[in-house]
Protein backbone atom coordinates (compact mmCIF):
# COMPACT_ATOMS: atom_id res chain seq x y z
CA UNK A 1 -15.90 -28.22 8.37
CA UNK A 2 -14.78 -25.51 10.50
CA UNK A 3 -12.74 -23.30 9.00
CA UNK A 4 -9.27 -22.77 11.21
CA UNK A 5 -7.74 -19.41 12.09
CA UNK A 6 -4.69 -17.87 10.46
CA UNK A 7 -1.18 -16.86 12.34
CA UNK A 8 -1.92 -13.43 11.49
CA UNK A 9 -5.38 -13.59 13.29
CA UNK A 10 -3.87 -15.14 15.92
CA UNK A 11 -1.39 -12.00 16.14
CA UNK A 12 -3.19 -9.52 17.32
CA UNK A 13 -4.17 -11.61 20.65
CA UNK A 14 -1.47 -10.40 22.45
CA UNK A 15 -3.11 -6.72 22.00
CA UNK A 16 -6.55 -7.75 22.77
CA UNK A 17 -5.74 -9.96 25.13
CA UNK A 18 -2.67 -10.15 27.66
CA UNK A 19 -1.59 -13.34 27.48
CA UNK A 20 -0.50 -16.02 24.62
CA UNK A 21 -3.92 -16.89 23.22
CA UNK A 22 -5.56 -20.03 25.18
CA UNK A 23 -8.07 -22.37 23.44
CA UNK A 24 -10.63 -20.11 25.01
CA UNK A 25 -9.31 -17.32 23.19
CA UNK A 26 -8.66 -19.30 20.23
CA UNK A 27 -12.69 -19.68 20.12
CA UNK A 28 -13.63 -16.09 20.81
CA UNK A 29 -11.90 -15.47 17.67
CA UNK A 30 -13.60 -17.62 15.33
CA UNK A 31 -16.54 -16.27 16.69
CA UNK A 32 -15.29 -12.00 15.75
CA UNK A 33 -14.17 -13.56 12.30
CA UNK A 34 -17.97 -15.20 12.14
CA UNK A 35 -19.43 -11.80 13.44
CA UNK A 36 -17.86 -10.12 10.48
CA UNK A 37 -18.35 -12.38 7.58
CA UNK A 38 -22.03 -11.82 9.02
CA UNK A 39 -21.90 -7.87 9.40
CA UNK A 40 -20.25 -8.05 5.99
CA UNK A 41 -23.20 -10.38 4.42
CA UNK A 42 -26.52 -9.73 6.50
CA UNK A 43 -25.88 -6.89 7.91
CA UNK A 44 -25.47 -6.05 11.66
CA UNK A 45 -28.52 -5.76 12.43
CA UNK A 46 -29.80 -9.33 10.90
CA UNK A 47 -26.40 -10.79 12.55
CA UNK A 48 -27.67 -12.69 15.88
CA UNK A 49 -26.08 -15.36 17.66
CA UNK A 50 -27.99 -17.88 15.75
CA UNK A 51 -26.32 -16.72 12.81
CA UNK A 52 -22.99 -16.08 14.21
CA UNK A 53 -22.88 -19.95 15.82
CA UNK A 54 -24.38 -21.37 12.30
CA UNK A 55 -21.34 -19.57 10.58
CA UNK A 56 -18.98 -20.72 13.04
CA UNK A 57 -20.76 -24.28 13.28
CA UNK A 58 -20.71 -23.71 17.54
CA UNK A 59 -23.65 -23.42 19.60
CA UNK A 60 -25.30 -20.21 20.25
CA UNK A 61 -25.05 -21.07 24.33
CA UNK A 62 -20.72 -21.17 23.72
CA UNK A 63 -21.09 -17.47 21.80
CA UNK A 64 -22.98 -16.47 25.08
CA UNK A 65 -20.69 -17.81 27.42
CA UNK A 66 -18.02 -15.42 25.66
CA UNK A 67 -20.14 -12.26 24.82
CA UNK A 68 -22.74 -11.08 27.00
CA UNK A 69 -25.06 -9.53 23.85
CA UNK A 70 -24.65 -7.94 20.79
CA UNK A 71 -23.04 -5.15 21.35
CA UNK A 72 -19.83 -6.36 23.25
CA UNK A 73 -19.38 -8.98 20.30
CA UNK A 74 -19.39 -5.76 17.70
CA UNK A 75 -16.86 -3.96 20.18
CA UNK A 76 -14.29 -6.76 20.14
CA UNK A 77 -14.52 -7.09 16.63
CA UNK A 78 -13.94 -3.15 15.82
CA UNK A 79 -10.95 -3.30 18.49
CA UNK A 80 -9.72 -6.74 17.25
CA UNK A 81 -10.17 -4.90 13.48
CA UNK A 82 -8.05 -1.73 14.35
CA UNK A 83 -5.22 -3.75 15.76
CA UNK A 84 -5.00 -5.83 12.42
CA UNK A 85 -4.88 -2.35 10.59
CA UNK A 86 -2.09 -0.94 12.88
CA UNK A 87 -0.34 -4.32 12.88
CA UNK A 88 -0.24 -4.29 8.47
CA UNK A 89 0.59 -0.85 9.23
CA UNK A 90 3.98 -1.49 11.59
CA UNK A 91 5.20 -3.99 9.80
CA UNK A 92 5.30 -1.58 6.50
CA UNK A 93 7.17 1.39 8.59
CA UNK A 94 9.01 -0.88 10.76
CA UNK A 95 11.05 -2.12 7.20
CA UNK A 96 12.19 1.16 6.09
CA UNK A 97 15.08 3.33 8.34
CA UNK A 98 14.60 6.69 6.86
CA UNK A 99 12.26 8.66 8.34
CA UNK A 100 10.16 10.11 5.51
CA UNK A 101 10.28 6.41 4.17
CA UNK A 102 8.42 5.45 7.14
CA UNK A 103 5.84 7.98 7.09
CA UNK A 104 5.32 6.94 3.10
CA UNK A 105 5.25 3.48 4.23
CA UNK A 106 2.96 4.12 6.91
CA UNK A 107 0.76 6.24 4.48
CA UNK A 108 0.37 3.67 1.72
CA UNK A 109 -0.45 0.71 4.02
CA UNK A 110 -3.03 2.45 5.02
CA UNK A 111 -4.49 2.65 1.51
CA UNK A 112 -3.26 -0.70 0.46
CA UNK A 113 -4.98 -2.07 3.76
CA UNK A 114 -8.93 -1.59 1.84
CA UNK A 115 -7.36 -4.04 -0.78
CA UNK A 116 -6.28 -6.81 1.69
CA UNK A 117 -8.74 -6.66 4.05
CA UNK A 118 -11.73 -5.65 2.12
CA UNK A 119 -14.75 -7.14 4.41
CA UNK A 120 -12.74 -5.61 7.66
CA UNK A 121 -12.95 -2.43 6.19
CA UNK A 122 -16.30 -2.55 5.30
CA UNK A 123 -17.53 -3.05 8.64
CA UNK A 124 -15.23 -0.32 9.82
CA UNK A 125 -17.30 1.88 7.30
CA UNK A 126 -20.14 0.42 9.10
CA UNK A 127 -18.57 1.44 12.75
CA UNK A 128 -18.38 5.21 11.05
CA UNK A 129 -21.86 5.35 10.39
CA UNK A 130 -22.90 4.07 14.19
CA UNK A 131 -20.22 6.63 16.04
CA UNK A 132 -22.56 9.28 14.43
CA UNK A 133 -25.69 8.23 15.61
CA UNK A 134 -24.53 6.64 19.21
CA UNK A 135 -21.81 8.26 21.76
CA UNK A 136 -20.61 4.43 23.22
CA UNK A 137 -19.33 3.92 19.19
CA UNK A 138 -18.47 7.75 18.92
CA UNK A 139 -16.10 7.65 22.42
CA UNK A 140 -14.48 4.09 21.16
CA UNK A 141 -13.43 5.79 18.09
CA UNK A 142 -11.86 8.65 19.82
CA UNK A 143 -9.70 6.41 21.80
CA UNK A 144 -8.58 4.51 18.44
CA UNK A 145 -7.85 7.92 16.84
CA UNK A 146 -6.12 8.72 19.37
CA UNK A 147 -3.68 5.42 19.48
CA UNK A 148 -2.84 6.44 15.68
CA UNK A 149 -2.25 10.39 16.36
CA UNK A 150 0.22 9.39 18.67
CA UNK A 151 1.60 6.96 16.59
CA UNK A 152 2.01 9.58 13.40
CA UNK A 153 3.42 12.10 16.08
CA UNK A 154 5.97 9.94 17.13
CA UNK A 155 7.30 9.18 13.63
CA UNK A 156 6.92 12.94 12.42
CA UNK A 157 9.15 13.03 15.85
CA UNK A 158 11.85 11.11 14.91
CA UNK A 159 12.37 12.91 11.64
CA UNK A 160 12.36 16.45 13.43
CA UNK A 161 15.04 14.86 15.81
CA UNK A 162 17.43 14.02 12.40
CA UNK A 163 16.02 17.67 11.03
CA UNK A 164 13.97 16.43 8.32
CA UNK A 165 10.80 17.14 9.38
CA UNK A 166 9.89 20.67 10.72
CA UNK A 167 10.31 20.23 14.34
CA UNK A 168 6.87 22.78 15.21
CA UNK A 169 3.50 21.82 15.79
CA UNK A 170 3.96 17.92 15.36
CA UNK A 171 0.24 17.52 16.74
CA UNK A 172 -0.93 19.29 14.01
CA UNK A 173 0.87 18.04 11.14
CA UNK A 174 -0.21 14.74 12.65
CA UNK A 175 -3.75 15.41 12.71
CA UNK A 176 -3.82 16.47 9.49
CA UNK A 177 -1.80 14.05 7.93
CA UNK A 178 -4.46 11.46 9.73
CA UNK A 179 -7.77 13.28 8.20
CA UNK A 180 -5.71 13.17 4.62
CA UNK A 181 -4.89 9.22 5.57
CA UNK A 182 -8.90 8.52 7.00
CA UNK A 183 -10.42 10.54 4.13
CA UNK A 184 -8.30 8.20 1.35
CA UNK A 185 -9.57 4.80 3.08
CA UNK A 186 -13.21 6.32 2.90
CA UNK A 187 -12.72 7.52 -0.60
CA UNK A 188 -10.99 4.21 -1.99
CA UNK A 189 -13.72 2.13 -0.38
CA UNK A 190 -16.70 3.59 -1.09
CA UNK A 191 -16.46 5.55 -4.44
CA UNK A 192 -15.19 4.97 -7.92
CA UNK A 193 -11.74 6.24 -8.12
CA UNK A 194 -10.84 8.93 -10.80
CA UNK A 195 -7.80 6.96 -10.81
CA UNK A 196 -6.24 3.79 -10.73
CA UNK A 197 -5.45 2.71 -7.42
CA UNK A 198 -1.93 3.03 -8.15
CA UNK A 199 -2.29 6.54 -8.68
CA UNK A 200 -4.55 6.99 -5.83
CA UNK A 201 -2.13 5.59 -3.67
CA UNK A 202 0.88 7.75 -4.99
CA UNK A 203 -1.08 10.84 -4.34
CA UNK A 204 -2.11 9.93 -0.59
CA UNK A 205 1.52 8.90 0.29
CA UNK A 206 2.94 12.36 -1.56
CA UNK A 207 0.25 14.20 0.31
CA UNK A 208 1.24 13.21 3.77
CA UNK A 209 4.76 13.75 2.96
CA UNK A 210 3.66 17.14 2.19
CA UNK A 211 1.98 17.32 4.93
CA UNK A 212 5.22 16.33 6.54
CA UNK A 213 7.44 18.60 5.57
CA UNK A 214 5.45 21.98 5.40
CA UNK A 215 6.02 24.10 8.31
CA UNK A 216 2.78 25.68 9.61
């Protein structure tokens, strides 16, 4: 039986995709959620469209019609992966009205986010590994990093404009605050914590907020 898509999957269409999402688009997503329970199980090199359509129980001429090869299929699915992360991580900020409460927020979804999603982020450990070795991955990621740079700029912004947050070199503190945030996802999904996750967690958020409120 094929196995339906979620509300929250269907969510992030209308980032990857400008309009409401057709039955079209509706299909092209089984087929990224297929691509990643393969990525996930076989690997992405043993991941074909064989095994993509056998997962999603469509034929391998439909994946084709949608995805030229390979490599376009494993770019929609890192793009259609970072937009589920930023999406889990505006809906934690987006509740809170204080601004260092939605920089913790912010922080801590990001951590929390290797829990909930645990096969997305291991193919995003996977994307990682193939921005070192290829520059196609390597620019992709630049742009994402960018998208969330800005997005830690503008709320390290809005506390400067209440003066709680040190109003100088906001780029900076943003930066850093995102290495501290990128190096805790790697950390809690790839190693055994000295900690409980609980504790882990605490110490990202109170790091950032450090981060935060330092002036440099």
């Amino acid at each position: 039986m094929r196995k339906e898509i979620s509300k929250a999957q269907l969510g992030v269409y209308s980032d990857l995709f400008t309009l409401a999402p057709s039955r079209a688009q509706r299909r092209m997503l089984q087929i990224l959620e297929a691509a990643i329970r393969n990525y996930c199980t076989i690997g992405i090199e043993n991941t074909t469209y064989d095994s993509i359509a056998k997962t999603c129980k469509i034929s391998r001429s439909l994946i084709q019609h949608y995805f030229q090869d390979k490599d376009e299929i494993f770019e929609m699915v890192v793009k259609y992966i970072r937009v589920q992360y930023q999406q889990y991580a505006i809906k934690a900020f987006q509740q809170k009205e204080d601004p260092k409460e939605r920089l913790m927020a912010y922080a801590e979804s990001a951590v929390r986010w290797i829990h909930d999603y645990p096969n997305y982020q291991k193919v995003w450990n996977l994307f990682y590994y193939y921005c070192g070795v290829n520059a196609r991955w390597r620019n992709l990621e630049t742009e994402l990093v960018t998208l969330g740079h800005n997005r830690i700029t503008a709320l390290l912004q809005a506390g400067a404009d209440q003066g709680i947050f040190p109003g100088d070199h906001l780029s900076k503190r943003a930066k850093q605050i995102q290495v501290l945030i990128t190096g805790a996802i790697v950390t809690g999904s790839t190693e055994d914590l000295p900690v409980d996750f609980e504790e882990f967690c605490k110490n990202t958020v109170e790091g950032c907020l450090t981060l935060a409120l330092s002036p440099q």
